[in-house]
C-alpha atoms as a PDB file:
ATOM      1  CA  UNK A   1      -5.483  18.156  -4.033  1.00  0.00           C
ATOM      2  CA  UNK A   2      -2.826  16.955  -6.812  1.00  0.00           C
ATOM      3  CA  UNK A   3      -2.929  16.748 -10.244  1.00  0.00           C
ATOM      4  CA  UNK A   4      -1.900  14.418 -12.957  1.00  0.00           C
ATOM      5  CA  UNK A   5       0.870  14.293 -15.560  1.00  0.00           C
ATOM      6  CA  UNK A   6       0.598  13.376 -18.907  1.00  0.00           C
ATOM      7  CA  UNK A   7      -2.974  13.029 -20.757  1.00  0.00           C
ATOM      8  CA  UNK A   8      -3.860   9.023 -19.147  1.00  0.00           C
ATOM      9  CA  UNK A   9      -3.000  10.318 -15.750  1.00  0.00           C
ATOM     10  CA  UNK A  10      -0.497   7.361 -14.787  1.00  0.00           C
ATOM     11  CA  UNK A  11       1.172   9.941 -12.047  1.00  0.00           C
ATOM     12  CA  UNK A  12      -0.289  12.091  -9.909  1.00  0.00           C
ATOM     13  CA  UNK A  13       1.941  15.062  -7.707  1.00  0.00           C
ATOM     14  CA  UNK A  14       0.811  17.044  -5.086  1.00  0.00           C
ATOM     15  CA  UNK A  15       0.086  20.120  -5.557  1.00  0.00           C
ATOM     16  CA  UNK A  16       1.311  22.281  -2.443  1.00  0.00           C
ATOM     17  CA  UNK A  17       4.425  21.659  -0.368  1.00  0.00           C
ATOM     18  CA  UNK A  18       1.965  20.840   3.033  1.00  0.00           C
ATOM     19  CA  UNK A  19       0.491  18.299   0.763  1.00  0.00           C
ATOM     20  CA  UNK A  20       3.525  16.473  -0.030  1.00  0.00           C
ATOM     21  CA  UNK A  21       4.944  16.845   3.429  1.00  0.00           C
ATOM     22  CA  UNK A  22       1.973  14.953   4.878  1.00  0.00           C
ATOM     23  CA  UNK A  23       2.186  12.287   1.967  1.00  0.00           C
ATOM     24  CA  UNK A  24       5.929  12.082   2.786  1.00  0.00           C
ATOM     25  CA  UNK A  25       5.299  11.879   6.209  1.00  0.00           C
ATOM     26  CA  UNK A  26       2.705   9.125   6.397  1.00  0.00           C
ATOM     27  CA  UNK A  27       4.621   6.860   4.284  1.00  0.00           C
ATOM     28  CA  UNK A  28       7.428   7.446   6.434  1.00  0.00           C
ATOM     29  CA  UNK A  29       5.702   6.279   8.991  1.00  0.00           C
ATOM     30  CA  UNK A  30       3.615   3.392   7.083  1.00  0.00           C
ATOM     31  CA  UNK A  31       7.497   2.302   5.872  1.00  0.00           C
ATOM     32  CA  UNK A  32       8.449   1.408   9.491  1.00  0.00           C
ATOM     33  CA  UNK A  33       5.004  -0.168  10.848  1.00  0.00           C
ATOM     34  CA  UNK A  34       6.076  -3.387   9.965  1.00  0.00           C
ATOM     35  CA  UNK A  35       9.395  -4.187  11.929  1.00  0.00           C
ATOM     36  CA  UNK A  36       8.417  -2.133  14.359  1.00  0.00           C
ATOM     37  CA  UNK A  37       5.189  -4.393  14.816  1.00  0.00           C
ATOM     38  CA  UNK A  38       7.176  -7.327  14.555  1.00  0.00           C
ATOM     39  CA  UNK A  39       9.710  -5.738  17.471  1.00  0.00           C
ATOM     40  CA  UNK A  40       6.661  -4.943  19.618  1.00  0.00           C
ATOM     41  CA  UNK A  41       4.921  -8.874  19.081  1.00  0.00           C
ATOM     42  CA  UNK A  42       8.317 -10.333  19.839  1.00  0.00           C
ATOM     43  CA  UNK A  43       8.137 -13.900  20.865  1.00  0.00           C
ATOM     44  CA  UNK A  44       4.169 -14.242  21.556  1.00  0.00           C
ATOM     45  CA  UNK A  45       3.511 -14.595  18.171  1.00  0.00           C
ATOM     46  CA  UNK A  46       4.805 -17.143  15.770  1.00  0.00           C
ATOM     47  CA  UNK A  47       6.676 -14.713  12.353  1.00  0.00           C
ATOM     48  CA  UNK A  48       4.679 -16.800   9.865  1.00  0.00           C
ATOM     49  CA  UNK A  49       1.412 -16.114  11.562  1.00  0.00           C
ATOM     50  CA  UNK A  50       2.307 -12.456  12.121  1.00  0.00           C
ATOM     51  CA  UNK A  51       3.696 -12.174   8.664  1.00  0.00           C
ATOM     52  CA  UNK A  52      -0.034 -13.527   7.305  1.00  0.00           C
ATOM     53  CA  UNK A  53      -1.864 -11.605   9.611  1.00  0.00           C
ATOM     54  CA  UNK A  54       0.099  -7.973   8.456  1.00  0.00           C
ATOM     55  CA  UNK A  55      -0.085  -8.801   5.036  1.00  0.00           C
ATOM     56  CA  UNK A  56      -3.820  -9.596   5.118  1.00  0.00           C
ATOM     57  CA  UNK A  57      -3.945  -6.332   7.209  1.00  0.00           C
ATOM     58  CA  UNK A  58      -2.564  -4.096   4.438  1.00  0.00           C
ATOM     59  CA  UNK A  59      -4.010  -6.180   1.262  1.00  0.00           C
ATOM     60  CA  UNK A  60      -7.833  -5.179   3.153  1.00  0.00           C
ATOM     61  CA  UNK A  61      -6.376  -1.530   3.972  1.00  0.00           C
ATOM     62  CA  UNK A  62      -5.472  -1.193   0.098  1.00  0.00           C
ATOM     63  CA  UNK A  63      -8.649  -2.524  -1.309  1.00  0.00           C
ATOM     64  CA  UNK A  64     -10.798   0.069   1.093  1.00  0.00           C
ATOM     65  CA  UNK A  65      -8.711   2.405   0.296  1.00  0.00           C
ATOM     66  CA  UNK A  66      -8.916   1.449  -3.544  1.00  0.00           C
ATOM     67  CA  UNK A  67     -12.870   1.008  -3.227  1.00  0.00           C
ATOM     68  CA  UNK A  68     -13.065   4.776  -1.583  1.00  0.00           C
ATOM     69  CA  UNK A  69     -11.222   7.780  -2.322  1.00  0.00           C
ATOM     70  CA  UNK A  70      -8.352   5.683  -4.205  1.00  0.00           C
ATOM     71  CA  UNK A  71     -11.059   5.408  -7.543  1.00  0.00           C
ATOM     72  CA  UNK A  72     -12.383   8.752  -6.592  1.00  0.00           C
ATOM     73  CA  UNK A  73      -9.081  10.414  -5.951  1.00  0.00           C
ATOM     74  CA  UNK A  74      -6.669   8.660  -8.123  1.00  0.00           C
ATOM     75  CA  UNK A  75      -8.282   8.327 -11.382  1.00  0.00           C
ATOM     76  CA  UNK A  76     -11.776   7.005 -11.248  1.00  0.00           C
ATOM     77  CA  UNK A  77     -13.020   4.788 -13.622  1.00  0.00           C
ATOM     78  CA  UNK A  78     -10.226   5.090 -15.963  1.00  0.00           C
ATOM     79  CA  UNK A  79      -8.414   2.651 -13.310  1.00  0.00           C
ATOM     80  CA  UNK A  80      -7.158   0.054 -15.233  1.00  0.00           C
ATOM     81  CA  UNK A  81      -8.629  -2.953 -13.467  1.00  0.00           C
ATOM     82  CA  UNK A  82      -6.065  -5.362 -14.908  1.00  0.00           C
ATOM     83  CA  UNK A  83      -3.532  -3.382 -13.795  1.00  0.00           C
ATOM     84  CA  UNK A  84      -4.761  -3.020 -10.684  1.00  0.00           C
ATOM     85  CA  UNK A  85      -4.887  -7.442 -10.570  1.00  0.00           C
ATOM     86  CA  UNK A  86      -1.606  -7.470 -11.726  1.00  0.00           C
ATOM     87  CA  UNK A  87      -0.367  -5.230  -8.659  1.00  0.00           C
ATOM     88  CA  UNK A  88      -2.164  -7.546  -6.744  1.00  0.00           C
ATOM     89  CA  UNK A  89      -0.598 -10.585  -7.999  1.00  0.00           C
ATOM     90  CA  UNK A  90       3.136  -9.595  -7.546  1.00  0.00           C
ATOM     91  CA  UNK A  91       2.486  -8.434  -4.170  1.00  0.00           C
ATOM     92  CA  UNK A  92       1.028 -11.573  -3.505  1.00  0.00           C
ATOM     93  CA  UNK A  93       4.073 -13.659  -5.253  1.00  0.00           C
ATOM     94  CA  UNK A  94       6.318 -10.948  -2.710  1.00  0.00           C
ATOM     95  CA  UNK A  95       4.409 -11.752   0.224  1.00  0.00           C
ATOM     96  CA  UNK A  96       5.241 -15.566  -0.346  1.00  0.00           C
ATOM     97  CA  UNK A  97       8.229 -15.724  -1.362  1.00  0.00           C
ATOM     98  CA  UNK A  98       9.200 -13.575   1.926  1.00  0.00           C
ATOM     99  CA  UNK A  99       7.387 -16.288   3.992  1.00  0.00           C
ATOM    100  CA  UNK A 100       9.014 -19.039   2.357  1.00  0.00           C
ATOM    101  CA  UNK A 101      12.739 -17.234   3.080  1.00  0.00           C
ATOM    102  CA  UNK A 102      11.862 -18.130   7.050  1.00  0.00           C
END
């Protein structure tokens, strides 16, 4: 599936080509979801109510995913839970401050 480097595991790499072209792959396409969303809604939807709404979309999509395989998959319960707040936090802080540039 991957594998860590270093002895903490703060990095983990795929370990097979496939498996890195479907990682690169579905963050290529995860990269783009959000203009292309915001393309698509045009002028229905007010931007500060679609900017909420997709940012309360991927903050829930993280936090299953973090809840699931992510503390399976991606280090288990040597998951730093500050860390994990403090990821959290600036995205939140980056979310704002993006709102409050419209």
């Amino acid at each position: 599936m991957g594998h860590f480097e270093g002895s903490v595991a703060p990095w983990w790499s795929p370990d097979s080509f496939g498996l890195a072209l479907v990682v690169a792959l579905v963050s290529t396409a995860c990269w783009g979801s959000w203009s292309n969303t915001a393309k698509a809604a045009g002028d229905r939807v007010n931007f500060a109510h679609y900017y909420t709404d997709f940012c309360l979309g991927t903050v829930l999509t993280s936090v299953i995913f973090l809840l699931t395989a992510g503390a399976r998959v991606m280090g288990g319960p040597e998951v730093n839970g500050a860390l994990v707040l403090y990821s959290i936090a600036a995205g939140a802080v980056f979310g704002v401050a993006n709102l409050l540039l419209t």
